[in-house]
Protein backbone atom coordinates (compact mmCIF):
# COMPACT_ATOMS: atom_id res chain seq x y z
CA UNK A 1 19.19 -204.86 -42.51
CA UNK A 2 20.09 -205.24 -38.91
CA UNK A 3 21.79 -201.61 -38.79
CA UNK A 4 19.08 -200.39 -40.77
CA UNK A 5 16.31 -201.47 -38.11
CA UNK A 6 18.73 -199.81 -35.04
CA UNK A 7 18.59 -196.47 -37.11
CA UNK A 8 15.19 -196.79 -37.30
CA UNK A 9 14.61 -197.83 -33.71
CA UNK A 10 16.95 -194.86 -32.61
CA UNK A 11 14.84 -192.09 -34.88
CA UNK A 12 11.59 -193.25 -33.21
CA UNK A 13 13.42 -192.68 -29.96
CA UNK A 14 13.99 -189.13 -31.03
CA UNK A 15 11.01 -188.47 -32.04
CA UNK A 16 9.31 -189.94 -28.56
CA UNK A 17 12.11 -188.13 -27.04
CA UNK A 18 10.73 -184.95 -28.54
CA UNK A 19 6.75 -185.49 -28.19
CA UNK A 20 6.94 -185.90 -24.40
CA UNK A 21 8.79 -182.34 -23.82
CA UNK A 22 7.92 -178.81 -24.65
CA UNK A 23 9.40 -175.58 -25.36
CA UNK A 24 6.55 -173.90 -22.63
CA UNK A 25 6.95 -176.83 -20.09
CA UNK A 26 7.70 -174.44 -16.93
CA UNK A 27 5.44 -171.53 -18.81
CA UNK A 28 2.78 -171.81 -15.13
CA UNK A 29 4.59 -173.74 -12.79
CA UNK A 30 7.80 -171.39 -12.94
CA UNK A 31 7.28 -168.25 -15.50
CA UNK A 32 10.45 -166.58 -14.82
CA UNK A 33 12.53 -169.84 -15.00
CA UNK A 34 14.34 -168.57 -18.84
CA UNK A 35 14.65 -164.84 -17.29
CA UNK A 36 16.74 -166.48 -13.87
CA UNK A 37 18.66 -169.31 -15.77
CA UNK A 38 19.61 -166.02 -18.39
CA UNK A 39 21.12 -163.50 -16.24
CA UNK A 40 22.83 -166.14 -14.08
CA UNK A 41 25.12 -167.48 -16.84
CA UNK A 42 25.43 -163.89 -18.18
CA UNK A 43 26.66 -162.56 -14.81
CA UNK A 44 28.52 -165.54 -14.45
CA UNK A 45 30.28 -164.86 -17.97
CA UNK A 46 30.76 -161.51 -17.59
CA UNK A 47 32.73 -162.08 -14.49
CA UNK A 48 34.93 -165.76 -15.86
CA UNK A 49 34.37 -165.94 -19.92
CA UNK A 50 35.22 -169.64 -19.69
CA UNK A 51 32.25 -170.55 -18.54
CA UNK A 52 30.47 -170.84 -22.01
CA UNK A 53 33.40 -173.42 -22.30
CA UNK A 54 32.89 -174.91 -19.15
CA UNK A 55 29.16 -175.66 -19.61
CA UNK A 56 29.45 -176.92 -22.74
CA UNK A 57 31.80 -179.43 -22.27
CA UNK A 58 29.45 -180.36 -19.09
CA UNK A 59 26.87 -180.80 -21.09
CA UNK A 60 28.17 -183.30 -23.62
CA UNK A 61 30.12 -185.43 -20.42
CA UNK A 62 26.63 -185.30 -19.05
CA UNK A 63 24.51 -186.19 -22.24
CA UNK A 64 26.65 -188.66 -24.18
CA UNK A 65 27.15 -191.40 -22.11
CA UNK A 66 24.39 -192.01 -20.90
CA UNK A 67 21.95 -189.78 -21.19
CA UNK A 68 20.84 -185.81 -20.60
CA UNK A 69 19.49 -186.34 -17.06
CA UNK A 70 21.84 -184.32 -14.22
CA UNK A 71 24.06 -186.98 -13.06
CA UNK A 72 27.40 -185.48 -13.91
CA UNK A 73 26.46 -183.43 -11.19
CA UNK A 74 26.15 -185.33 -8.50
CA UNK A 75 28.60 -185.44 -5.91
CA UNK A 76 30.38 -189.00 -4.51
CA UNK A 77 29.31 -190.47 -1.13
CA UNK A 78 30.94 -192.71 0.76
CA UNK A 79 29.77 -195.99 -0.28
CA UNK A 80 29.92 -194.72 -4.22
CA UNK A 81 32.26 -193.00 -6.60
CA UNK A 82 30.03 -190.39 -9.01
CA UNK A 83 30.89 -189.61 -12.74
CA UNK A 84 32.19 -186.33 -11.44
CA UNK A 85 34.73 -188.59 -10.25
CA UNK A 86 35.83 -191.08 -12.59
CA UNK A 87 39.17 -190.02 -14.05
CA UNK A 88 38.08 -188.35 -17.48
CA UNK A 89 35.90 -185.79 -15.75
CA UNK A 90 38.29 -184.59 -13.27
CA UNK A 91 39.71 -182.04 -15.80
CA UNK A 92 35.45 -180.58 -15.92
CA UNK A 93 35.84 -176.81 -15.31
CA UNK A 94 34.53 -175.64 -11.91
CA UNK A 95 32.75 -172.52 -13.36
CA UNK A 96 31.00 -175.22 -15.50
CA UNK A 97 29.58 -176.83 -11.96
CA UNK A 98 29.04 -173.38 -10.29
CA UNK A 99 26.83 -171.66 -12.50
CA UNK A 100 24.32 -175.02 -12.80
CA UNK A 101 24.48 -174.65 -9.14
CA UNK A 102 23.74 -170.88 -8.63
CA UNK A 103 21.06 -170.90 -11.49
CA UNK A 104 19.56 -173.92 -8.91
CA UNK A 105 19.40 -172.15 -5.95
CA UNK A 106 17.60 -169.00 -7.91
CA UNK A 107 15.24 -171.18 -9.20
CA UNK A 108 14.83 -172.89 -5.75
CA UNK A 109 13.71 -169.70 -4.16
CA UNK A 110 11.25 -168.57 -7.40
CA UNK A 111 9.97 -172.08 -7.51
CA UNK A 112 10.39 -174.79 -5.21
CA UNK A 113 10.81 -178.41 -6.49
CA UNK A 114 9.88 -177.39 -9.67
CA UNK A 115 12.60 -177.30 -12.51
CA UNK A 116 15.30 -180.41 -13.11
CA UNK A 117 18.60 -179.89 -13.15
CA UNK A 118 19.37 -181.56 -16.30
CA UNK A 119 16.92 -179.12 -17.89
CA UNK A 120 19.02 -176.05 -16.29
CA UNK A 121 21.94 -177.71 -18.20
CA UNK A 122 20.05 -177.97 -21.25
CA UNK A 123 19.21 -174.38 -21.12
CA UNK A 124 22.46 -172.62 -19.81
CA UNK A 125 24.33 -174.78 -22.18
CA UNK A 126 21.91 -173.10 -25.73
CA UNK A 127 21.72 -169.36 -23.66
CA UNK A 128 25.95 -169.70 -23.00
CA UNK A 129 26.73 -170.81 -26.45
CA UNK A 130 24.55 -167.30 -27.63
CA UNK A 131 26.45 -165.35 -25.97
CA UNK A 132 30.02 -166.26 -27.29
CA UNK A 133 28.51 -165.95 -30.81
CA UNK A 134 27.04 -169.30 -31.39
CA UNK A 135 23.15 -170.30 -33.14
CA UNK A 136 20.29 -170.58 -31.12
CA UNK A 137 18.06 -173.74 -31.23
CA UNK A 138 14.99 -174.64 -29.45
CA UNK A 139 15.22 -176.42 -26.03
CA UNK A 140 12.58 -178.72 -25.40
CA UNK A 141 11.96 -179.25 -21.63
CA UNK A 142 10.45 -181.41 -18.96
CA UNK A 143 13.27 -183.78 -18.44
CA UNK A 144 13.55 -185.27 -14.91
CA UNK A 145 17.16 -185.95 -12.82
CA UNK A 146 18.98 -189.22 -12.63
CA UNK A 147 18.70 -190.70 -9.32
CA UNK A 148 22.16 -192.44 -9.81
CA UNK A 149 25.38 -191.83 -10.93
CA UNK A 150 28.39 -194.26 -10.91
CA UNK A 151 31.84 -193.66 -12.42
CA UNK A 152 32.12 -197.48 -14.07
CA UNK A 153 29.06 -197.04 -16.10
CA UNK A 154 31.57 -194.25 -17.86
CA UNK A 155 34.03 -197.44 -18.99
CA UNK A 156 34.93 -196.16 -22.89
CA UNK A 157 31.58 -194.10 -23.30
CA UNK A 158 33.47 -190.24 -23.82
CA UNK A 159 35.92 -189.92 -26.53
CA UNK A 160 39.09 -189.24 -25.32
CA UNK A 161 41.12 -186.51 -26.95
CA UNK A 162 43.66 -189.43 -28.14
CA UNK A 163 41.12 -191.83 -29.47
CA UNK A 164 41.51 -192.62 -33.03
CA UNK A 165 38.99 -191.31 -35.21
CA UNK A 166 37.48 -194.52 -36.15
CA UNK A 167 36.95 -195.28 -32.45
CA UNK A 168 35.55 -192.24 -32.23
CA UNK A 169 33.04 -192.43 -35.22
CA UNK A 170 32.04 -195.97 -33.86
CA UNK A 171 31.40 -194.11 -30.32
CA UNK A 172 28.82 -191.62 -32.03
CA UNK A 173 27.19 -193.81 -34.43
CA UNK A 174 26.40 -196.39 -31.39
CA UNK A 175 24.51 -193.28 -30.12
CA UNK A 176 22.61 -192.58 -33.17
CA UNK A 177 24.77 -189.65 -34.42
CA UNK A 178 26.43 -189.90 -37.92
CA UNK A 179 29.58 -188.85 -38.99
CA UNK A 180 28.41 -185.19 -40.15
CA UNK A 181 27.07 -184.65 -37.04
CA UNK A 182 30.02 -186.00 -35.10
CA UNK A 183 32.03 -183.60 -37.23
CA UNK A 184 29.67 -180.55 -36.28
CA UNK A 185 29.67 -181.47 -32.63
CA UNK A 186 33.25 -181.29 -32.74
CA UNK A 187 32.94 -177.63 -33.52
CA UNK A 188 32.79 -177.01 -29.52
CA UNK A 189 35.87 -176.53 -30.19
CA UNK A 190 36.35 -173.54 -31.22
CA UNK A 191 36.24 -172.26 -27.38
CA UNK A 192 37.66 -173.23 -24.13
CA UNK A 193 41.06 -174.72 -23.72
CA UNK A 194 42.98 -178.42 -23.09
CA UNK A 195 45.31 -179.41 -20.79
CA UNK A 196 49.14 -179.76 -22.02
CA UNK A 197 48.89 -183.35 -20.72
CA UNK A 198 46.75 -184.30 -23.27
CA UNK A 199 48.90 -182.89 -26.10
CA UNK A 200 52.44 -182.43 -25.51
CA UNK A 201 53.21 -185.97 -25.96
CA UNK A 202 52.77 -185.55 -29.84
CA UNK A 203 54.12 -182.17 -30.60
CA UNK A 204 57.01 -182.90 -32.58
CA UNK A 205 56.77 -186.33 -33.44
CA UNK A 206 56.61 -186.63 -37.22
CA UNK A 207 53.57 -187.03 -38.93
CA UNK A 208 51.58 -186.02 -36.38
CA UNK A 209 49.65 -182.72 -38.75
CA UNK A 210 50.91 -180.11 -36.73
CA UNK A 211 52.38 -176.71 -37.95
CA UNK A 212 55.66 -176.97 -37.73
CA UNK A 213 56.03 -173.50 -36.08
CA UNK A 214 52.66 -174.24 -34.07
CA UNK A 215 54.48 -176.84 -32.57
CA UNK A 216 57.66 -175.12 -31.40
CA UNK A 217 55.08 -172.32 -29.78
CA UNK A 218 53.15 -175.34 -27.94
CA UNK A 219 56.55 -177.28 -26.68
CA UNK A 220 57.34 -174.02 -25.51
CA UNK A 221 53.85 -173.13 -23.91
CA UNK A 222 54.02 -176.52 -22.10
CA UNK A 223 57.57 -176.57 -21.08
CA UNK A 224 56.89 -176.38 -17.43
CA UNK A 225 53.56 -178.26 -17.25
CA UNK A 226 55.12 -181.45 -15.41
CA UNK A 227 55.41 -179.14 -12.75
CA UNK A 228 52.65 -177.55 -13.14
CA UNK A 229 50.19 -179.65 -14.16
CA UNK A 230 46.99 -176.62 -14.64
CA UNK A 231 49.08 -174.86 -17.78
CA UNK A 232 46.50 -174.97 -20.66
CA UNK A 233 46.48 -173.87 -24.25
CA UNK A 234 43.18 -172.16 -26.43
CA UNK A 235 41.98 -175.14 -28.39
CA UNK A 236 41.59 -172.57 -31.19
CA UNK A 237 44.56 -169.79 -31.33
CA UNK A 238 43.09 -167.59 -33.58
CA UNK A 239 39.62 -166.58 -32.18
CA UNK A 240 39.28 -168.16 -28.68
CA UNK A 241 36.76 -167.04 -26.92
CA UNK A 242 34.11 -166.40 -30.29
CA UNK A 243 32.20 -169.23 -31.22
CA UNK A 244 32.93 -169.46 -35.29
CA UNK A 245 33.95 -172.28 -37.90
CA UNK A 246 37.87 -170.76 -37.71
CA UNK A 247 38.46 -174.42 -35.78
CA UNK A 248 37.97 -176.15 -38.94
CA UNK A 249 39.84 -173.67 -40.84
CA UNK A 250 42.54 -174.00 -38.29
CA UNK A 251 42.74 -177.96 -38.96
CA UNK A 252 43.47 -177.45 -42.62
CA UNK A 253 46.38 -175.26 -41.44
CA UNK A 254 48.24 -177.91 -38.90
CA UNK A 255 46.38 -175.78 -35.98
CA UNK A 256 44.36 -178.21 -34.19
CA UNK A 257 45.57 -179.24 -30.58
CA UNK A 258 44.80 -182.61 -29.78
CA UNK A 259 44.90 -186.15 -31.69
CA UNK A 260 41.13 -186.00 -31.97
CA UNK A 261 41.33 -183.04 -34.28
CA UNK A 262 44.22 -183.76 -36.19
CA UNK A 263 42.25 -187.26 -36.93
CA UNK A 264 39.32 -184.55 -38.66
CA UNK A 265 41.36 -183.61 -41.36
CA UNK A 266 43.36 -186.84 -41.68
CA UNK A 267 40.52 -189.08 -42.38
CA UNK A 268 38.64 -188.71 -45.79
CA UNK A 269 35.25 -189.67 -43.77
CA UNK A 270 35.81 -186.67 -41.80
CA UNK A 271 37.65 -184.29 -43.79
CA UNK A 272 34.64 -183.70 -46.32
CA UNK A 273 32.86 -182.04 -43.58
CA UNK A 274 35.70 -180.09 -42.14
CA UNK A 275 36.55 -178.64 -45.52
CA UNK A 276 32.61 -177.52 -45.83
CA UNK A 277 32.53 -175.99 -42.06
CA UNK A 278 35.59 -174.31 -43.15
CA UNK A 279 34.34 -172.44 -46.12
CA UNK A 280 30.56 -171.99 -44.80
CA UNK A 281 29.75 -170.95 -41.12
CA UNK A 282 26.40 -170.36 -41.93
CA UNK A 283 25.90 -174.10 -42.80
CA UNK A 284 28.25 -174.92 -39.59
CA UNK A 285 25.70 -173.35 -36.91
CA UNK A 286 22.51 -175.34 -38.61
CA UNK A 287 24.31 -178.59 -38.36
CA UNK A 288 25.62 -177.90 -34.95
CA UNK A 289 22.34 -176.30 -33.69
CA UNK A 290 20.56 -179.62 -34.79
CA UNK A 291 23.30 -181.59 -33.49
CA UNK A 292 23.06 -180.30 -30.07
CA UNK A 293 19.02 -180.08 -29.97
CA UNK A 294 18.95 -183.86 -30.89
CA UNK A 295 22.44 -184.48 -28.43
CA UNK A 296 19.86 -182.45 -25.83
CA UNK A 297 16.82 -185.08 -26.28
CA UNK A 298 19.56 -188.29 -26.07
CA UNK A 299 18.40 -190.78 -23.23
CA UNK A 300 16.59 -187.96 -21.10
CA UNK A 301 14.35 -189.30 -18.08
CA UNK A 302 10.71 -188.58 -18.05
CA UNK A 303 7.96 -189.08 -15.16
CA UNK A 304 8.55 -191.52 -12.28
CA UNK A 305 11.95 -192.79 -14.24
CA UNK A 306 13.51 -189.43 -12.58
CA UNK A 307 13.02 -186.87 -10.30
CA UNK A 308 13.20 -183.24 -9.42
CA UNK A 309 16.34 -182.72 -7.07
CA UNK A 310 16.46 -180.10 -4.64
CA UNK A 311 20.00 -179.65 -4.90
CA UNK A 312 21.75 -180.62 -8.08
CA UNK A 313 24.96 -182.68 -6.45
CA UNK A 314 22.64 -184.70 -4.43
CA UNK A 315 19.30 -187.17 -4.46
CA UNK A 316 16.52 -186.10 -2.59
C-alpha cells in the first residue's frame, strides 16, 4: 500500500511538473530562442560530433540526482565544492559544458535575463539527440536555475558504470522510473564513449559476458591507459556515432562495455526489455522519447524556488 501511495504521489508530481510549463513558454519574451539554441549545437556538432554524447550525458548527471534545474553547471568557489566537481562528474565531456555555454551567451545578447539554463539543457539535449538519428519529443519549458550546487548532495545518487543492476533498478525506481524505462534510458548508450578505467578491470575475468574476442581487442585498446589515463573506447562498436537500438543488440552478443550493461542482459528483470529494443527500434525511440520527456520534468524549479542566471557556471 505504502509503495503504491509513493507511485501515486510521484505521478501527481509529473503531472504538476507538466501543467506549470509549456511548449510556447519563450514564444514573446524570446521568439528566436529554438532558432539560436538549434544552430549552436549544430555548428557545434558539425565541428566535434561528440557533443550529442557530451550533452546527453550532462543532461542525465544534471537531472537525476536531483533535479533538471542547471546546477551541474555551476562552477566551485572557494568556500564550496560544485557537482561539476565531485569525483563522478570529472570524466563530463567539455564540449558537453561549452555548447550550454555558447548557446547562453547567444541567447544573452537576443534576450537578456530571459531563458534558464536548465531549459537550454533541456532543449540542446532533444535538438542533439535529432541530429545523431534519435526521436524527437516535446520539451516543455519555463524551468528556473538552481541557486546551489554542492558535490555531497551527489553521495550514491548517479549510477556508476560498476553498480550492480539491482542497485541500479533501486536508484531509478526511488525516482519514479520503472524498470522499462530504466532499460530505455540506458539506450544513451548507443553514442559517446567510456573511459578504459572504468572497464579494463573486468575484461578477461571469467564470467564477466564479454565476447571473448571483444575482449582481447579491448585489453589491447587499453593497454597503455595507466599511462595515459584519456584512452577511451565507443560504448557501441558497431554504429558509434548513430543513435539506434544496435546497443541492445550488441549486449546479446557479449558487446557491451561496462558492468552496467553486461548486468542488462544478465538479469531476467532487465533482459525482457533488452531483447524487445533489440528486435524493434521503432518501439525503442517511443519508450526512450517518453523516458527522457518525463526524466526532463524530474524535480525542475519553478517561480521564486529558482532563478534566471546570467551566466550558466555562476549565481547572479
Amino acid at each position: 500500500m505504502a509503495s503504491l501511495k509513493s507511485l501515486s504521489l510521484l505521478f501527481l508530481f509529473f503531472f504538476t511538473a507538466q501543467s506549470r510549463l509549456t511548449t510556447n513558454f519563450y514564444s514573446k519574451s524570446c521568439p528566436r530562442f529554438l532558432d539560436i539554441v538549434r544552430d549552436t549545437i549544430t555548428n557545434k556538432q558539425i565541428t566535434n560530433p561528440t557533443t550529442a554524447a557530451a550533452v546527453i550525458r550532462l543532461f542525465f548527471h544534471d537531472c537525476f540526482p536531483n533535479g533538471c534545474d542547471a546546477s551541474v553547471l555551476l562552477s566551485s568557489t572557494a568556500f564550496n565544492t560544485a557537482e561539476r566537481d565531485s569525483s563522478i562528474n570529472l570524466s563530463l565531456p567539455g564540449d558537453g559544458f561549452d555548447v550550454i555555454v555558447r548557446a547562453k551567451t547567444a541567447l544573452e545578447l537576443a534576450c537578456p535575463n530571459t531563458v534558464s539554463c536548465s531549459d537550454i539543457i533541456s532543449v540542446a539535449t532533444r535538438d542533439l539527440l535529432i541530429t545523431v538519428g534519435g526521436p524527437y519529443y516535446d520539451v516543455f519549458l519555463g524551468r528556473r536555475d538552481s541557486r546551489t550546487s554542492k558535490s555531497s548532495l551527489l553521495t550514491d545518487l548517479l549510477p556508476l558504470p560498476s553498480s550492480p543492476i539491482s542497485k541500479i533498478i533501486q536508484q531509478f525506481e526511488s525516482k519514479g522510473f520503472n524498470v522499462q524505462e530504466m532499460v530505455a534510458l540506458s539506450g544513451a548508450h548507443s553514442i559517446g564513449f567510456s573511459h578504459c578505467k572504468e572497464f579494463v578491470g573486468r575484461v578477461g575475468r571469467n564470467n564477466t559476458g564479454y565476447n571473448p574476442r571483444f575482449a582481447v581487442a579491448l585489453k589491447k585498446a587499453c593497454a597503455n591507459y595507466p599511462k595515459d589515463p584519456t584512452i577511451s573506447v565507443f560504448n557501441d562498436i558497431m554504429t558509434p556515432n548513430k543513435f539506434d537500438n544496435m546497443y541492445y543488440q550488441n549486449l546479446k552478443k557479449g558487446l557491451g562495455l561496462l558492468e552496467s550493461d553486461h548486468g542488462l542482459y544478465s538479469d531476467p528483470r532487465t533482459r525482457y526489455y533488452v531483447d524487445l529494443y533489440a528486435k524493434n527500434q521503432d518501439l525503442f525511440f517511443k519508450d526512450f522519447a517518453r523516458a527522457m520527456q518525463k526524466l526532463s520534468l524530474y524535480g525542475i524549479k519553478t517561480g521564486r524556488r529558482g532563478e534566471i542566471r546570467r551566466r550558466c557556471d555562476a549565481i547572479n
